[in-house]
Structure formats: C-alpha cells, structure tokens
N, C-alpha and C. Protein backbone atom coordinates (compact mmCIF):
# COMPACT_ATOMS: atom_id res chain seq x y z
N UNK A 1 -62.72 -36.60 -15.85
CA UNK A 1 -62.65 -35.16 -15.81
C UNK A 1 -61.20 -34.77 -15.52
N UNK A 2 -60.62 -34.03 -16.14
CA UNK A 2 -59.46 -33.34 -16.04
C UNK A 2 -59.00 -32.91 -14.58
N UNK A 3 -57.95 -33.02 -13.89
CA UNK A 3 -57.56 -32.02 -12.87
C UNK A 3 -57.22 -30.44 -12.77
N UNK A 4 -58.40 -29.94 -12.23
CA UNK A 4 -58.16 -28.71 -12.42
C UNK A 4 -57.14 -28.40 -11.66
N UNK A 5 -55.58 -27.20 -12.64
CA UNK A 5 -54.57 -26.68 -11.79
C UNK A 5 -54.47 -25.66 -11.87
N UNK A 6 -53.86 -25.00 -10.75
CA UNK A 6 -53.69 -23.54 -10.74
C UNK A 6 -52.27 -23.28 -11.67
N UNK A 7 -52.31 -21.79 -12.51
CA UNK A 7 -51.40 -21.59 -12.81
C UNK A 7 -49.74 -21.90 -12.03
N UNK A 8 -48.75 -22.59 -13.15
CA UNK A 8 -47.58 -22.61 -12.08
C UNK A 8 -46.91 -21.80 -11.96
N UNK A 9 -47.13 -20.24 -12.55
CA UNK A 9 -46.31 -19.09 -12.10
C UNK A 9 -46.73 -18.52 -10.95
N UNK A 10 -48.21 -18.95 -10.21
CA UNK A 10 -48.30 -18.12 -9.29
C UNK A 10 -47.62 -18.92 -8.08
N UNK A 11 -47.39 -18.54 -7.35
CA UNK A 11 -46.37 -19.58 -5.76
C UNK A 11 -47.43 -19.63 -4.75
N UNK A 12 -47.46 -20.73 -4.28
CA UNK A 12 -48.29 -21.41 -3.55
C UNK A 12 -47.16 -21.77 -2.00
N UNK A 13 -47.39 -21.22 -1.02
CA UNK A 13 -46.30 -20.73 0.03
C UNK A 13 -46.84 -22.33 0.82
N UNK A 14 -47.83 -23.24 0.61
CA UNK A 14 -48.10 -24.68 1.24
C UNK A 14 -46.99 -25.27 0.44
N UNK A 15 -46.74 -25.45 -0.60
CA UNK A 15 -46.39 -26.54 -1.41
C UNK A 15 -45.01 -26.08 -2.00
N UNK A 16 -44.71 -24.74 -1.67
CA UNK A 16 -42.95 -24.42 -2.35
C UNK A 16 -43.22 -23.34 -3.71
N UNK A 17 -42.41 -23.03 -4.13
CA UNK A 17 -42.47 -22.19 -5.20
C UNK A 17 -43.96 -22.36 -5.77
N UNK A 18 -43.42 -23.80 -6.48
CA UNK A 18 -44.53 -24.10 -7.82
C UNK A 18 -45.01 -25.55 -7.74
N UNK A 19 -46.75 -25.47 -7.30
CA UNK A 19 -47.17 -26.34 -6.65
C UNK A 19 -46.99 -28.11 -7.09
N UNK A 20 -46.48 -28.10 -8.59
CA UNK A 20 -46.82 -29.46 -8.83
C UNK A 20 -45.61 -29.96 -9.49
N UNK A 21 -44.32 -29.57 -9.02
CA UNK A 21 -43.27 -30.18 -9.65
C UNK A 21 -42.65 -30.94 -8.43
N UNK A 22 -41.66 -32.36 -8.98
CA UNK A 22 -41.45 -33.63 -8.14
C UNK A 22 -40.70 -32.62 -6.38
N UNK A 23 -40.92 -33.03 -5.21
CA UNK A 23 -40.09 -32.48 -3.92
C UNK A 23 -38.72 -32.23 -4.27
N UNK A 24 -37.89 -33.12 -4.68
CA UNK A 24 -37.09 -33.14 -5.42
C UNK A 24 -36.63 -32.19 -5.92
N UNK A 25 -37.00 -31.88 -7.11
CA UNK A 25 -37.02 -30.75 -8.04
C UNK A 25 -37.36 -29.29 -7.65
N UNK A 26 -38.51 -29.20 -6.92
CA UNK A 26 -39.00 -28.43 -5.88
C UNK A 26 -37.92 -27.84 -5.40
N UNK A 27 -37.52 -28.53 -4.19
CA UNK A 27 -36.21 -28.01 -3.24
C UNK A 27 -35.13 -27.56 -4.23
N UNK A 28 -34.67 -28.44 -4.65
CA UNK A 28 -33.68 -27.96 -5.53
C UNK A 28 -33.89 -26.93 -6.23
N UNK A 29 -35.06 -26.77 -7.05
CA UNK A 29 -35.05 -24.93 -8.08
C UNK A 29 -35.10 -23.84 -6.52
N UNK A 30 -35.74 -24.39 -5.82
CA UNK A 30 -36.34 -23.34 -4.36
C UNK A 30 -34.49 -22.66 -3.94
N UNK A 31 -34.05 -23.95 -3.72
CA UNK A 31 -32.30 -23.54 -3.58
C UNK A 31 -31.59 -22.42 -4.31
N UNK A 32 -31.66 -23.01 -5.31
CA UNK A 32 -30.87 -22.77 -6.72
C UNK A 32 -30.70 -21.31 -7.08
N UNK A 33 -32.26 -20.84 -6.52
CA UNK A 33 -32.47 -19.74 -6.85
C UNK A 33 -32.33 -19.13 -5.89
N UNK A 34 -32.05 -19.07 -4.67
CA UNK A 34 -31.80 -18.13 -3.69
C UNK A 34 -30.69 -17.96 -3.13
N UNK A 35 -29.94 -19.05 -3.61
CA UNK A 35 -28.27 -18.88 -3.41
C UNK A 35 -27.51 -18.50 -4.50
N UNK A 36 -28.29 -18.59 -5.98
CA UNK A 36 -27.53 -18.23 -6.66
C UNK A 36 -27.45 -16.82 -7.76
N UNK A 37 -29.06 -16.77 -7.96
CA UNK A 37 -29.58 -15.64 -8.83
C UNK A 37 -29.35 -14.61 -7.86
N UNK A 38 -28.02 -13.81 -8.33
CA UNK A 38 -28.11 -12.01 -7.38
C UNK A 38 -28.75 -11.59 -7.71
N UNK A 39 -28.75 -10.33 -6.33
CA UNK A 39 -29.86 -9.63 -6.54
C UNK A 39 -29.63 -8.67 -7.91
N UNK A 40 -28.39 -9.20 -8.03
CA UNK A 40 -28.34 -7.94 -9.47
C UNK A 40 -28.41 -8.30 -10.55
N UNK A 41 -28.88 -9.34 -10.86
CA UNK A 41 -29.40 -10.16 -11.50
C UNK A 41 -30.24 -8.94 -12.76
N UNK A 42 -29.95 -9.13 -13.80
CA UNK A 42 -30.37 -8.48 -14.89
C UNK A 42 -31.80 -9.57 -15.18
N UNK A 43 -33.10 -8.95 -15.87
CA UNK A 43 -34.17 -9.64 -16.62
C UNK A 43 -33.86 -9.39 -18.04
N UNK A 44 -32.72 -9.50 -18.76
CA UNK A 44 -32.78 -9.63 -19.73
C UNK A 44 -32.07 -10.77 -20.39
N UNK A 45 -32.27 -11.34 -21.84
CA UNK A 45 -32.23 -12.30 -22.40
C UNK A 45 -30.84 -13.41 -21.88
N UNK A 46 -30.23 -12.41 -22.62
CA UNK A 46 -28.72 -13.36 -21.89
C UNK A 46 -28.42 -13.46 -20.64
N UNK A 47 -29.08 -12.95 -19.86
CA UNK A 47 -29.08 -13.31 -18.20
C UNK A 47 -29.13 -14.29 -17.56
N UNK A 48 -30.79 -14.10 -17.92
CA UNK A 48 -31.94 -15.03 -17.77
C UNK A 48 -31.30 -16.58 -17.98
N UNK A 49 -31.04 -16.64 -19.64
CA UNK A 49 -30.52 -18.04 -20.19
C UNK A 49 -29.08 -18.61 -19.86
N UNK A 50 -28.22 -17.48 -19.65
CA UNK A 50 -27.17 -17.81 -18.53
C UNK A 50 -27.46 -18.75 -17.22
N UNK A 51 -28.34 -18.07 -16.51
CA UNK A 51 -28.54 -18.75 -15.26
C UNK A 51 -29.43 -20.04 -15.43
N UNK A 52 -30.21 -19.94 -16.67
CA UNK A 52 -30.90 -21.65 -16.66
C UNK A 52 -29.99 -22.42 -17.29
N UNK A 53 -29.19 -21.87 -18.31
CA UNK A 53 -28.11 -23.21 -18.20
C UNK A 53 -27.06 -23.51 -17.02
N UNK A 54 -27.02 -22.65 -16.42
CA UNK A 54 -26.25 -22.83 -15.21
C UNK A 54 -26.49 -23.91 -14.08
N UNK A 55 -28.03 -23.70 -14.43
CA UNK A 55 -29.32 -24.27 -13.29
C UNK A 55 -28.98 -25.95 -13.78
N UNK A 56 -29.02 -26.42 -14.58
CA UNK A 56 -29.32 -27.35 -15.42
C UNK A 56 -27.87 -28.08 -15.37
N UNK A 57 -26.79 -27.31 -15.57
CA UNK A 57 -25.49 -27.64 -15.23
C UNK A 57 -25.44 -28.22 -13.66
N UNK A 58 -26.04 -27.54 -12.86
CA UNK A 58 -25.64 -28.07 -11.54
C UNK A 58 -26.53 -28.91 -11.05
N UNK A 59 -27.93 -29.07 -11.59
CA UNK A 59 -28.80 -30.35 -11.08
C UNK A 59 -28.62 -31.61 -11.78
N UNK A 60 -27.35 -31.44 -13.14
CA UNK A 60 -27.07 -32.68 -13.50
C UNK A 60 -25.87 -32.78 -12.91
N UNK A 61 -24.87 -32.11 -12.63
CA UNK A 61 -23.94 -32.63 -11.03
C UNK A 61 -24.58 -32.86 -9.73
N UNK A 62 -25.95 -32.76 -9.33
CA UNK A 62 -26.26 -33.16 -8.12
C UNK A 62 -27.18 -34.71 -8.57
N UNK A 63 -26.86 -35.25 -10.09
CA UNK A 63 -28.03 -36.11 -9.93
C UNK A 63 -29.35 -35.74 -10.04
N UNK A 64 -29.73 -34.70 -10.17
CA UNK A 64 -30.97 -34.26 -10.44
C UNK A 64 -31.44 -34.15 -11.92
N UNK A 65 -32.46 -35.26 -12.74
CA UNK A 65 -32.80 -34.99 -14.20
C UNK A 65 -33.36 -33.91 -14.36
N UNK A 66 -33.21 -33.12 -15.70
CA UNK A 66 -33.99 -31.58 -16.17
C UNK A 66 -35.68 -32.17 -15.69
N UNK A 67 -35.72 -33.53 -16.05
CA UNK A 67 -37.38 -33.63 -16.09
C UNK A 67 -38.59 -33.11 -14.92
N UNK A 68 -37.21 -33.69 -13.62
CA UNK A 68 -37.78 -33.45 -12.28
C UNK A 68 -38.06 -31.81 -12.16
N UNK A 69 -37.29 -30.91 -12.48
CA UNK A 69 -37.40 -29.64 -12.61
C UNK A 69 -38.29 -28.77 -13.35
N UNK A 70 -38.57 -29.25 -14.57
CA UNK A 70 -39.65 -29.47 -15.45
C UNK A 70 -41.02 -29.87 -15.56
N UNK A 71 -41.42 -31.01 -14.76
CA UNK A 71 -42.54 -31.53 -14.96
C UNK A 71 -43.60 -30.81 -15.14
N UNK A 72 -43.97 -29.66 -14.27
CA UNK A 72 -45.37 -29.33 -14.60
C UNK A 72 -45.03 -27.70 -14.88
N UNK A 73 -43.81 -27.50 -14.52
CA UNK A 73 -43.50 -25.75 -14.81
C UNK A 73 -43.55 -25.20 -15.74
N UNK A 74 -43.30 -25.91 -16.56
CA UNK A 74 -43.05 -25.93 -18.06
C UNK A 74 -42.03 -25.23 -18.19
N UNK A 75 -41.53 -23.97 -18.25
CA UNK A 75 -40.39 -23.21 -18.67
C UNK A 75 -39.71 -22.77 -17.17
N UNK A 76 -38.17 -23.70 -17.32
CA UNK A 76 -37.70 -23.19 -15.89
C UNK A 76 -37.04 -21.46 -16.09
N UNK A 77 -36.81 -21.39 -17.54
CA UNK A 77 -36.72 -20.03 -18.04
C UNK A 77 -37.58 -18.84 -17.45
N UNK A 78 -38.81 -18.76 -17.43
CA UNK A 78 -39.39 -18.42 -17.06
C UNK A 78 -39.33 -18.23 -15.18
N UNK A 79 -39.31 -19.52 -15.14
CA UNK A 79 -39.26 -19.51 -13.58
C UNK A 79 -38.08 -18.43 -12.82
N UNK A 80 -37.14 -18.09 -13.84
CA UNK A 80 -36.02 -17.46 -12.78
C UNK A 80 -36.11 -16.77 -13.26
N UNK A 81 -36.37 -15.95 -14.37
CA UNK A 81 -37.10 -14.59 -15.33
C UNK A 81 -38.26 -13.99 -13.71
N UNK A 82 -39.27 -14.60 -13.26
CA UNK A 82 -40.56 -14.56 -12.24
C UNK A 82 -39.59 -14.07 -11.10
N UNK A 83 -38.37 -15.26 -10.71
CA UNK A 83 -37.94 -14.97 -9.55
C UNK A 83 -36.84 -13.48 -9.65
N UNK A 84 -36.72 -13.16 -10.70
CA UNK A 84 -35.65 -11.70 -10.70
C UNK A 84 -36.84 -10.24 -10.85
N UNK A 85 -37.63 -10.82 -11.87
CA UNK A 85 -38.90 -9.67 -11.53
C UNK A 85 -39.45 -9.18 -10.71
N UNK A 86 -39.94 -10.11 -9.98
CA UNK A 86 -40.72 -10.52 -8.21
C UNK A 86 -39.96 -9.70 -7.40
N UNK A 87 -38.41 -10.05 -7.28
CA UNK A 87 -37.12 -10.03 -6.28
C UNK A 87 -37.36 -8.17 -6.75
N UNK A 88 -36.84 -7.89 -8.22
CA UNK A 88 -36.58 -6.31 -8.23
C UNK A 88 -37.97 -5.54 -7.99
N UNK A 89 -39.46 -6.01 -8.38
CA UNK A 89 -40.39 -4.99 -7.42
C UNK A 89 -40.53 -5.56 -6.23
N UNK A 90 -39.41 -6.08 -5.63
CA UNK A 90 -39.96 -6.25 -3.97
C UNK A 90 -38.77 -4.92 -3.39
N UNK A 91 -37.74 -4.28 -4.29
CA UNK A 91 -36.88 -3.73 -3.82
C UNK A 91 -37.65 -2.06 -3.77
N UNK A 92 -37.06 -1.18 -2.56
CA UNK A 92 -37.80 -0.14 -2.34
C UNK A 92 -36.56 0.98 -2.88
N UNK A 93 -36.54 2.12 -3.35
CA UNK A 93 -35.72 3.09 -3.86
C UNK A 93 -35.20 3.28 -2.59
C-alpha cells in the first residue's frame, strides 16, 4: 500500500517547512529563505526565478545537491513563490 502524504505546500511546524524533504535540505531552504527572500520580494515571474536560481547557486557552494532540496517538494519554485505569498498576506496595511 502506498504511503499516504500530506500535501508539501502545506507546513507542518513538527517537521520544518515541508514535511518530507532530506534535514539537510530542510534547514537549508528553512534558512535560505528567511535571510534572504525580502520582504519586498515581488511574486512575480522574474522574481520568483531569480531567487531559485540564486537558491541553487548557494546550496551548490555550501555542498548541498539540488536533489536534497528537491526530493519530495517537487518545485522549489514554488516553494519561495508560497513563502512571498504567505509573508505578503501576513502583512497588515
């Protein structure tokens, strides 16, 4: 029987962002993104893909493979697209 998983966009506050990618990888996107995505951070296209190649640039200077970052997230695109969305409706006028 298959393992049933929960979606990995929703964040699971036991296990880190996104419950089933390597500790590793984990910490590191968990980092990545809170030291580096401002808050002024635009959600649009060239932003977005700015900062995941950026992402990708610096976890292959820390030694970190795309795979570890990847494994079960599927789109780390996505993932920092979630974290600038999330971030701007958490902001109050």
């Amino acid at each position: 029987m298959p393992r049933c998983r929960r979606s990995t966009t929703e964040p699971n506050p036991r296990v880190g962002i996104y419950p089933f990618m390597s500790t590793r990888g984990t910490n590191f996107l968990d980092r990545w993104i809170s030291e580096k995505v401002p808050e002024t951070a635009g959600a649009d296209i060239i932003s977005v893909a700015d900062l995941t190649r950026q992402l990708f640039a610096d976890a292959k200077a820390a030694g970190i493979e795309s795979v570890e970052i990847e494994e079960d997230i599927g789109s780390v695109y996505e993932a920092i697209l979630d974290a600038i969305v999330h971030h701007d409706a958490g902001m109050v006028d």
